[in-house]
Protein backbone atom coordinates (compact mmCIF):
# COMPACT_ATOMS: atom_id res chain seq x y z
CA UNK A 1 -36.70 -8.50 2.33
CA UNK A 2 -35.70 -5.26 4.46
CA UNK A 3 -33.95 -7.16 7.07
CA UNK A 4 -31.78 -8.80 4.02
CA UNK A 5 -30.86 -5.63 2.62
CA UNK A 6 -29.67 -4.39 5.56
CA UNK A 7 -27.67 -7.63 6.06
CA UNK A 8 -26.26 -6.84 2.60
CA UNK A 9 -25.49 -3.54 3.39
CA UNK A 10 -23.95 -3.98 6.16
CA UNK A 11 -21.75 -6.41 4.83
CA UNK A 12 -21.11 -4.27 2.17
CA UNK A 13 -19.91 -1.43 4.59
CA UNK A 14 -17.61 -3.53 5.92
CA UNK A 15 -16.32 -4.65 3.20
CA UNK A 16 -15.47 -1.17 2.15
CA UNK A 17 -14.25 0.26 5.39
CA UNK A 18 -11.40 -3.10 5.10
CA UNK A 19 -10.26 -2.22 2.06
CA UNK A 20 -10.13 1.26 1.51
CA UNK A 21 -6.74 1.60 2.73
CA UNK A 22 -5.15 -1.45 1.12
CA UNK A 23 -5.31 -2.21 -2.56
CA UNK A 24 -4.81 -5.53 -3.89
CA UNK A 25 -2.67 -6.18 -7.09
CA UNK A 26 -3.67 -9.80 -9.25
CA UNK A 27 -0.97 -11.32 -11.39
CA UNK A 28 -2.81 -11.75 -14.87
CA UNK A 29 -0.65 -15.07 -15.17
CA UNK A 30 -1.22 -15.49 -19.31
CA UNK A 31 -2.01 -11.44 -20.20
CA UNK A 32 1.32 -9.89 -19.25
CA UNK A 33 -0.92 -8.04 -16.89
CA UNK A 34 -1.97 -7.15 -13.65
CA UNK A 35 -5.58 -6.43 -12.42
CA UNK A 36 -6.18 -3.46 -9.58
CA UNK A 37 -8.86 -3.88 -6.84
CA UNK A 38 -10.15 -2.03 -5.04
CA UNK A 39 -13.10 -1.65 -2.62
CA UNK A 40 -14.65 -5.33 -3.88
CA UNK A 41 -14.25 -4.19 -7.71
CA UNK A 42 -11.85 -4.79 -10.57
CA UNK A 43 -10.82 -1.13 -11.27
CA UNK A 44 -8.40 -1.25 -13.91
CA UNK A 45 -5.70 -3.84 -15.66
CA UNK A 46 -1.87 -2.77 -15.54
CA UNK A 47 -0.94 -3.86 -19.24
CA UNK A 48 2.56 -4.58 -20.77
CA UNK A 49 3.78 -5.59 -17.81
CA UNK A 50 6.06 -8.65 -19.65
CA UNK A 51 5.78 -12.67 -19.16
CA UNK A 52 3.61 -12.73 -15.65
CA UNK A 53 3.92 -16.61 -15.86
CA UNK A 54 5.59 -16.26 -12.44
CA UNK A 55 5.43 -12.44 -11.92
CA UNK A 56 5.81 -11.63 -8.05
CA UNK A 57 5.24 -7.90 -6.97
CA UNK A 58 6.56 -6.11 -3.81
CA UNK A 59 6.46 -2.95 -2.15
CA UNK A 60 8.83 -0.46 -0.08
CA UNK A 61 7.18 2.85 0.76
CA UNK A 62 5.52 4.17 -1.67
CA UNK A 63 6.81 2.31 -4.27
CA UNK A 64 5.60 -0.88 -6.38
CA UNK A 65 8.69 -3.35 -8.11
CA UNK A 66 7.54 -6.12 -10.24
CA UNK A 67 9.84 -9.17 -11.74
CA UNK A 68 8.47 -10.99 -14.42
CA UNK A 69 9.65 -14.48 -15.83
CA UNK A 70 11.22 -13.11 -19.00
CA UNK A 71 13.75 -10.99 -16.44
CA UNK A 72 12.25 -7.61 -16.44
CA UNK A 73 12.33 -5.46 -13.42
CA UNK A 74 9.65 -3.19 -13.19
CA UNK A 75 8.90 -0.24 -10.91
CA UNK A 76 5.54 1.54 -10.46
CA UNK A 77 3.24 3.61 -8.53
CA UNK A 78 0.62 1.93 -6.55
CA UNK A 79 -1.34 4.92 -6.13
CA UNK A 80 -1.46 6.43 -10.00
CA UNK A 81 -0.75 2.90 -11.23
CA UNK A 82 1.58 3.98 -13.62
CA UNK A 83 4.64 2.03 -14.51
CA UNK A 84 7.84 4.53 -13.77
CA UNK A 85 11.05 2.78 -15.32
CA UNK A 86 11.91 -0.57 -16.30
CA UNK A 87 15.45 -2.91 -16.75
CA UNK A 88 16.08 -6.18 -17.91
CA UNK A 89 18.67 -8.01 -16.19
CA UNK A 90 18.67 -11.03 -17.74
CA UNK A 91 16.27 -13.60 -20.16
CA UNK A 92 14.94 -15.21 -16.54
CA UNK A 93 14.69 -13.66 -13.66
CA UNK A 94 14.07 -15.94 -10.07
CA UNK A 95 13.70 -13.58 -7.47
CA UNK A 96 14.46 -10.02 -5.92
CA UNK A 97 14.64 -8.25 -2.44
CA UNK A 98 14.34 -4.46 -1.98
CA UNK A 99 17.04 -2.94 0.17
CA UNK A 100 16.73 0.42 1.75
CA UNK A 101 18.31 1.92 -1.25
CA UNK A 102 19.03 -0.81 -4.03
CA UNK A 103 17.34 -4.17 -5.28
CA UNK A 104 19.04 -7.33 -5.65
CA UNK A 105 17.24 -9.68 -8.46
CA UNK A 106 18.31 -13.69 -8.91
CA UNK A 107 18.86 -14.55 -11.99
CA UNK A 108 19.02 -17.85 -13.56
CA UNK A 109 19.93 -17.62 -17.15
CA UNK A 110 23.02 -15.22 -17.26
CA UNK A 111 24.33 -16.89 -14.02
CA UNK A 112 24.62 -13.78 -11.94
CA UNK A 113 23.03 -11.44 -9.53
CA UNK A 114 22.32 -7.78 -10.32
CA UNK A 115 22.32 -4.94 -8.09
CA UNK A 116 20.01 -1.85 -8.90
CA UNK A 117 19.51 1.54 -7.18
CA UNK A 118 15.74 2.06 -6.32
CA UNK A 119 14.97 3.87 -9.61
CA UNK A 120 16.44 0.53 -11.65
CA UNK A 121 19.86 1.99 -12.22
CA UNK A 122 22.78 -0.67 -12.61
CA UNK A 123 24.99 -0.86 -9.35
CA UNK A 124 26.61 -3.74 -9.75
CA UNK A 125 26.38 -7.53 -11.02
CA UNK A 126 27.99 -10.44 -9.19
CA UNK A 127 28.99 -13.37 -11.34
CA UNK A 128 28.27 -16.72 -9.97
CA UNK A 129 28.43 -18.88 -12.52
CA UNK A 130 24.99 -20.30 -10.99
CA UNK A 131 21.22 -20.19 -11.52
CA UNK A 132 20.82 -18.55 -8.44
CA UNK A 133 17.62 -18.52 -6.13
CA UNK A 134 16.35 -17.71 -2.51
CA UNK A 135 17.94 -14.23 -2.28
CA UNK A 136 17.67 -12.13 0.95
CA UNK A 137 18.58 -9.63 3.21
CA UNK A 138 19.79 -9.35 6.64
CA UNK A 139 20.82 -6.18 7.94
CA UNK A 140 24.25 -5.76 5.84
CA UNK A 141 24.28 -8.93 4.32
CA UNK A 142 23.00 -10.54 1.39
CA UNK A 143 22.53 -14.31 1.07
CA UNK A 144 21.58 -16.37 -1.61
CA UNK A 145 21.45 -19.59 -2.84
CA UNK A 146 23.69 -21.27 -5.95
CA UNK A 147 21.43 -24.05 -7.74
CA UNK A 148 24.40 -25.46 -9.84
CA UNK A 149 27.18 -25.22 -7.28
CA UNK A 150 25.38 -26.70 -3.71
CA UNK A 151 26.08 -23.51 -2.44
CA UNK A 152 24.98 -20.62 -0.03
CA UNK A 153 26.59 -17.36 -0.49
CA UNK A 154 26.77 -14.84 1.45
CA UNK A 155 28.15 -11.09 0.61
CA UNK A 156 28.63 -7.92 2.71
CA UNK A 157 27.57 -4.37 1.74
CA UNK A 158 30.66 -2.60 2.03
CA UNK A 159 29.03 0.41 2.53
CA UNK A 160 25.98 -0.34 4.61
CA UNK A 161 24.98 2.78 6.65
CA UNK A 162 26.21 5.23 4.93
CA UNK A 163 25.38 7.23 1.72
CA UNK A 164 27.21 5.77 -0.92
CA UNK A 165 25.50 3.60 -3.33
CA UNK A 166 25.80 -0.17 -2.04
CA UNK A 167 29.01 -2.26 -2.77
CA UNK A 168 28.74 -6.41 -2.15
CA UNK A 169 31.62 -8.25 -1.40
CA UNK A 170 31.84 -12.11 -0.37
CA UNK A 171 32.02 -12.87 3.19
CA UNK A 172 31.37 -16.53 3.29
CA UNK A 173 30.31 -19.60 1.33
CA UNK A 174 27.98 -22.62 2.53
CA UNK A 175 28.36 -26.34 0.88
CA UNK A 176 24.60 -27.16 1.48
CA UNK A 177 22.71 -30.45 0.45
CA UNK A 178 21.93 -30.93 -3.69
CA UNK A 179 20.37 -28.28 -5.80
CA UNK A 180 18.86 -25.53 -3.02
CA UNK A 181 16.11 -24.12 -4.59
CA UNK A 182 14.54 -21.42 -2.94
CA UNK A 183 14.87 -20.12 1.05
CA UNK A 184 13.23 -17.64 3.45
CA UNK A 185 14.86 -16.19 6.20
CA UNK A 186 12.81 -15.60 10.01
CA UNK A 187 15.17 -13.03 12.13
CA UNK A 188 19.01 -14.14 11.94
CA UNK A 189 18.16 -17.83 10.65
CA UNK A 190 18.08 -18.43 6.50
CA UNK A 191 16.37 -21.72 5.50
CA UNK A 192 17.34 -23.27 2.49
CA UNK A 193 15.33 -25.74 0.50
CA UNK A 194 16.89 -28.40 -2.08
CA UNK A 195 15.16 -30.76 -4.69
CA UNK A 196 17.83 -33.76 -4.14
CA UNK A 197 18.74 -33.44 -0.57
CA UNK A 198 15.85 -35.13 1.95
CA UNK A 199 16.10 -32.35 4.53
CA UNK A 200 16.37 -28.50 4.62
CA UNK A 201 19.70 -26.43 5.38
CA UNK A 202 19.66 -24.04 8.26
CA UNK A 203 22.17 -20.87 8.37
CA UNK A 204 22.63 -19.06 11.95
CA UNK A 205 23.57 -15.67 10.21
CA UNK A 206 25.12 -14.30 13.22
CA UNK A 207 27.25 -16.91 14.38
CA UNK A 208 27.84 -18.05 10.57
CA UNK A 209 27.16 -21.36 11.46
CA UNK A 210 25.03 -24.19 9.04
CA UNK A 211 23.41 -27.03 9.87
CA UNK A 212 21.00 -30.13 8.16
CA UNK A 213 17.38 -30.54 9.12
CA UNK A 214 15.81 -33.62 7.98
CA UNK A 215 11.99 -34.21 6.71
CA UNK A 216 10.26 -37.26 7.46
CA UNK A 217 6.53 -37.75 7.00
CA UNK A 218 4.41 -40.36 9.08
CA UNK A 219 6.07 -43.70 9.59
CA UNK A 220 9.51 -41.90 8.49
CA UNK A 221 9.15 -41.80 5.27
CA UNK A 222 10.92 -39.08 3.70
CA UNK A 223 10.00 -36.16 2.02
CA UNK A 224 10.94 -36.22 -1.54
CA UNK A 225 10.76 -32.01 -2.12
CA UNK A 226 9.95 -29.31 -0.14
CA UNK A 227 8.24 -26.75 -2.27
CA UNK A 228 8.98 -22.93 -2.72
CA UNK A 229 9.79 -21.18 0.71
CA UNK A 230 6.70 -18.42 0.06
CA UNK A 231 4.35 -21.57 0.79
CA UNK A 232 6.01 -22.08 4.45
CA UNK A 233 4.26 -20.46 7.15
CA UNK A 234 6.47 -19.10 10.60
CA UNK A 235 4.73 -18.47 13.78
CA UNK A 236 5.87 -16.78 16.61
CA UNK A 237 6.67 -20.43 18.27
CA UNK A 238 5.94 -22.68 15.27
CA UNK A 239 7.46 -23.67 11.27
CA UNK A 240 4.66 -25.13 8.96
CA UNK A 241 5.66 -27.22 6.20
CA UNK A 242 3.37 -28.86 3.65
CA UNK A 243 4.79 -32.23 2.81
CA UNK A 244 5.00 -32.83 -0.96
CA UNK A 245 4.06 -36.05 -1.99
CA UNK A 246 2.10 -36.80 1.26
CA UNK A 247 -1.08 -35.38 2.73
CA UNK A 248 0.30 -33.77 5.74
CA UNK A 249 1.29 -30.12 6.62
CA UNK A 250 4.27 -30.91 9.09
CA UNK A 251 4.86 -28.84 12.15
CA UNK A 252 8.16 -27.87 13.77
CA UNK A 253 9.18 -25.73 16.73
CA UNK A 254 11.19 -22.66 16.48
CA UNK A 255 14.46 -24.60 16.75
CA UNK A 256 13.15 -27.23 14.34
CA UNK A 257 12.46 -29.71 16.43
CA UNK A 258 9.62 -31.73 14.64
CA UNK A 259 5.96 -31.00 17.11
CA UNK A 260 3.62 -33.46 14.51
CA UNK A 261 2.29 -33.88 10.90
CA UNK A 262 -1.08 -32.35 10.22
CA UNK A 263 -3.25 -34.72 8.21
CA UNK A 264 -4.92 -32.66 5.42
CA UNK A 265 -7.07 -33.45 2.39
CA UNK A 266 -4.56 -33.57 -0.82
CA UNK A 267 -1.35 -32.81 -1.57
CA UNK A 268 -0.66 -29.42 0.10
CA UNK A 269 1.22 -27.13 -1.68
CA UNK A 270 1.27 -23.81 -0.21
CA UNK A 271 0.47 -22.47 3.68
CA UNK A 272 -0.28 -19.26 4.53
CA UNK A 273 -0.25 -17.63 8.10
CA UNK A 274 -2.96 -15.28 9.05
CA UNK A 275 -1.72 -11.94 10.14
CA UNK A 276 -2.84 -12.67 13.54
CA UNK A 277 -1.18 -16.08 13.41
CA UNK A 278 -4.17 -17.32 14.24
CA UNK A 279 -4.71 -19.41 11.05
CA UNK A 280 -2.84 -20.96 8.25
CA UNK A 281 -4.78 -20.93 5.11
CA UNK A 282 -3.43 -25.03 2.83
CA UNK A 283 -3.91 -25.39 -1.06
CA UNK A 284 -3.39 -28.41 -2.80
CA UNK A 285 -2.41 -29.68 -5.76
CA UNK A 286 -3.42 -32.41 -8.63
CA UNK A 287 -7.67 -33.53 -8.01
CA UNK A 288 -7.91 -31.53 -5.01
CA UNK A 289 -6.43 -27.83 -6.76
CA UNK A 290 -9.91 -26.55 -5.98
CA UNK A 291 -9.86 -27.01 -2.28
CA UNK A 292 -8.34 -24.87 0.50
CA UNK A 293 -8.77 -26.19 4.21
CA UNK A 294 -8.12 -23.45 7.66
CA UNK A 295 -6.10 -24.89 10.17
CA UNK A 296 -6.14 -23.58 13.81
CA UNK A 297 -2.61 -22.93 14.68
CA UNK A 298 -3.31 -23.55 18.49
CA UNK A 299 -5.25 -26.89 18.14
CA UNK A 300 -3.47 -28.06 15.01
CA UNK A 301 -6.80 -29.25 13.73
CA UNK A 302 -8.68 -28.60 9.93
CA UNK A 303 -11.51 -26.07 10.86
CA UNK A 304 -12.81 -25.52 7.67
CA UNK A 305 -13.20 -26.37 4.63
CA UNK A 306 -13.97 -25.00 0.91
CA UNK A 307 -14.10 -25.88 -2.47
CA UNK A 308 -14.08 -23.28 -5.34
CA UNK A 309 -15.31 -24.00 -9.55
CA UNK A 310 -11.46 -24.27 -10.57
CA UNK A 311 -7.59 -24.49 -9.63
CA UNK A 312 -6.72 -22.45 -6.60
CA UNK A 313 -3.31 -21.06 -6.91
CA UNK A 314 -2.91 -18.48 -4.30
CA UNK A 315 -4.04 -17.12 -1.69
CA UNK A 316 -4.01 -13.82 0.59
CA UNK A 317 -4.70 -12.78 4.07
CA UNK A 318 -6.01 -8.86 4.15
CA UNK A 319 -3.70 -6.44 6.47
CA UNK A 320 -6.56 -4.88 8.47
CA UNK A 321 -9.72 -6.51 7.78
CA UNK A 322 -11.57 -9.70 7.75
CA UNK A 323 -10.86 -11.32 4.37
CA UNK A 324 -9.12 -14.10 2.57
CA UNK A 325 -8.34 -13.54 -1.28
CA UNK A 326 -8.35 -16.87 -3.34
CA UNK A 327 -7.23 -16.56 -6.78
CA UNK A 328 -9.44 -19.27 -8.34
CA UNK A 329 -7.19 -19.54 -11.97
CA UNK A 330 -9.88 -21.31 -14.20
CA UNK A 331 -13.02 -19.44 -13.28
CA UNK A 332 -11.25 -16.12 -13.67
CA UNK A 333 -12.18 -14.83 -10.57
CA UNK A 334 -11.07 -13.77 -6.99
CA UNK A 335 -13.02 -15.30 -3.90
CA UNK A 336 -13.04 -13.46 -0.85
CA UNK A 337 -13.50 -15.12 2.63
CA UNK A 338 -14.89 -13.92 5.95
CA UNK A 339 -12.59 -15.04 8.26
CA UNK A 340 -15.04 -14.09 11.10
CA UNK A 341 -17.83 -16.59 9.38
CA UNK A 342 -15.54 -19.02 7.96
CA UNK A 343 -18.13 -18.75 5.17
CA UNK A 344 -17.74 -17.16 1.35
CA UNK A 345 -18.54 -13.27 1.06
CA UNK A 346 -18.42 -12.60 -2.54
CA UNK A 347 -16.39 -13.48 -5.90
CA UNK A 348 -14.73 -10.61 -7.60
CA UNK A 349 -15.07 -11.13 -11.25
CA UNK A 350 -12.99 -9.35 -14.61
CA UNK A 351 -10.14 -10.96 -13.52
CA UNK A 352 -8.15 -12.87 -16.29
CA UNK A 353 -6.65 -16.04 -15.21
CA UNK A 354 -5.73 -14.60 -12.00
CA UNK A 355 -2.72 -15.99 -9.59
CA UNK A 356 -0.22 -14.30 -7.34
CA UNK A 357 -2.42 -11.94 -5.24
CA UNK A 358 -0.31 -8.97 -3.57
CA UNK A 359 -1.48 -5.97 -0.98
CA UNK A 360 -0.50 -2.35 -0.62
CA UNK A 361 -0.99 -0.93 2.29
CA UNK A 362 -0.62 2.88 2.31
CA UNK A 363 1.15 4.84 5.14
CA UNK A 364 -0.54 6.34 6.96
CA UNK A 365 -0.25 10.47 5.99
C-alpha cells in the first residue's frame, strides 16, 4: 500500500509540474461552451461562447480568439478567462489567422473575407464572391482558398512593416483542381486540398509558382478526399496523410515525393505530430471512432494501441510535458496519455461533450 501511494504521488507531481504552465481549453461542442483545465481538473466552463459545433480557438501573446460556427469572433483572456469583445462577421464563419496586428476570418455564407484589428475592430472586407476556406499567412501575404471559383488567392498587405493598420490588395490568382477545401502552409509552400480533384495543389509562395500532387493508395487506387489540413502532420523531412476511404496513413517526403502507405486499423481521419516529432498520434472514423494507434515516425510502424468508451474526436500533444489529451465525445471526458509509458494516466471528467482540445502556453515573465 505505501509503495502505491508513493507511485501515485509521484505521478501526481508530475502531472502537476507539466501542466502548471500550460492550460488547456475544451470545445464544449453542443453547450456553446468551453471547459478550462488545469493541473488534471476541470476548473471552470467559459459560457455563451455561440454555436461551438466547429469552434477552433487560437492564441497570440497573451491573447485568446475564438470562431464559432454561427460566425462570431471572439477574443478573451486566457489567464482571467474573461471574454473581452466580440464581432460577427458573417452567419458562418470557416476559419481565421492572427496577424501581428489584425485577424483575417473565412467566411462562407456572405462570400467574403474580413479583416479585424486585434481588439475585433473592422479593417476591411474583401469580396470574393466565394465560400472561402484554408486562409493563411506568409510574411506579407495572405492566401486563401475560393470553394466556388477553383481558386487560390493571394493578396498583399500594402502596408506590412509599418504602423498603419493593414491594407490587402490582390497579387495573384491560382486555377487549382475542383472545390479546394481547406490548406496548411509549412515555410514558403501552401497546400491546398479539394473534394473533386484526386490530388492536392502545391503553391511555391516565393517563386509564385503551382503545381498538382496526386494521391494514390496501395495498388493505385486513388484517394477519393483528403480531409481537413489540421489532420496532416509535417515533419522536419516527412508529410503524413491519412487516406480517406482506405486504411492507410500515406507518407511523403518534403518535396512530395510519395516514401509508403502506413497500414493502420480504420479509416484514419486525423494525424497529429508529437512536438518532438517523434510520434504521430491516428484517429479513425465510422466502427473504429474509439481507437487511436502511435506511429513511430522513424520506423513507420503502429507502436501502440488504445481504445477509449466512446468517439474520439481530437486529440492533443502537451508543449512541455509527457501527455496526450483525447477528447473522448460520448463519455464526456478527457483521457490523458503518458507518452513515456505508452499506457493511460487518468480521465479528466466534467467535461460536456468535449472536442477540439487547445493549449496556452504562457510566456515566460
Amino acid at each position: 500500500m505505501k509503495r502505491v501511494l508513493i507511485l501515485l504521488l509521484i505521478g501526481g507531481s508530475l502531472f502537476a509540474k507539466g501542466v502548471n504552465s500550460e492550460k488547456v481549453f475544451v470545445v464544449e461542442r453542443e453547450s456553446s461552451s468551453v471547459a478550462y483545465i488545469k493541473d488534471g481538473l476541470t476548473r471552470e466552463h467559459m459560457k455563451n461562447m455561440h454555436n461551438m459545433n466547429h469552434g477552433v480557438i487560437k492564441f497570440k501573446d497573451d491573447d485568446g480568439y475564438l470562431i464559432s460556427r454561427d460566425g462570431y469572433v471572439v477574443k478573451f483572456s486566457p489567464n482571467t478567462l474573461k471574454k473581452e469583445s466580440e464581432y460577427k462577421t458573417s452567419k458562418s464563419a470557416i476559419g481565421f489567422v492572427i496577424g501581428k496586428n489584425f485577424l483575417a476570418v473565412a467566411n462562407y455564407d456572405d462570400k467574403s473575407v474580413d479583416i479585424l484589428s486585434r481588439n475585433l475592430k473592422p479593417i476591411q472586407k474583401i469580396k470574393t464572391g466565394s465560400k472561402n476556406v484554408g486562409i493563411k499567412i506568409y510574411k506579407d501575404k495572405l492566401i486563401f482558398a475560393q470553394m466556388d471559383s477553383d481558386k487560390v488567392s493571394v493578396y498583399k498587405n500594402e502596408n506590412y512593416g509599418t504602423k498603419k493598420p493593414p491594407h490587402f490588395v490582390l497579387e495573384k490568382e491560382f486555377n487549382v483542381g475542383k472545390m479546394p477545401f481547406d490548406a496548411m502552409i509549412k515555410g514558403n509552400t501552401y497546400i491546398v486540398g479539394f473534394f473533386l480533384t484526386k490530388g492536392f495543389g502545391v503553391i511555391d509562395l516565393d517563386k509564385m509558382k503551382y503545381k498538382l500532387i496526386k494521391v494514390t493508395a496501395d495498388e493505385n487506387k486513388p484517394v477519393l478526399k483528403i480531409p481537413h489540413f489540421g489532420f496532416w502532420s509535417i515533419s522536419n523531412d516527412k508529410v503524413f496523410i491519412p487516406a480517406v476511404g482506405d486504411n492507410r496513413v500515406l507518407v511523403y517526403d518534403k518535396n512530395f515525393k510519395f516514401i509508403k502507405n502506413i497500414k493502420v486499423r480504420g479509416l484514419p481521419v486525423f494525424t497529429s505530430l508529437s512536438p518532438n516529432k517523434k510520434y504521430i498520434a491516428v484517429t479513425f472514423s465510422g466502427k473504429d471512432f474509439p481507437w487511436i494507434q502511435i506511429v513511430d515516425t522513424n520506423s513507420l510502424k503502429v507502436i501502440k494501441t488504445f481504445k477509449f468508451p466512446g468517439r474520439v474526436l481530437h486529440v492533443r500533444w502537451s508543449v512541455d510535458s509527457p501527455w496526450l489529451y483525447v477528447s473522448v465525445n460520448d463519455a464526456n471526458q478527457v483521457s490523458v496519455i503518458n507518452t513515456k509509458s505508452w499506457k493511460l494516466d487518468r480521465d479528466i471528467y466534467q467535461v460536456k461533450k468535449p472536442s477540439g482540445i487547445f493549449i496556452y502556453k504562457p510566456k515566460d515573465k
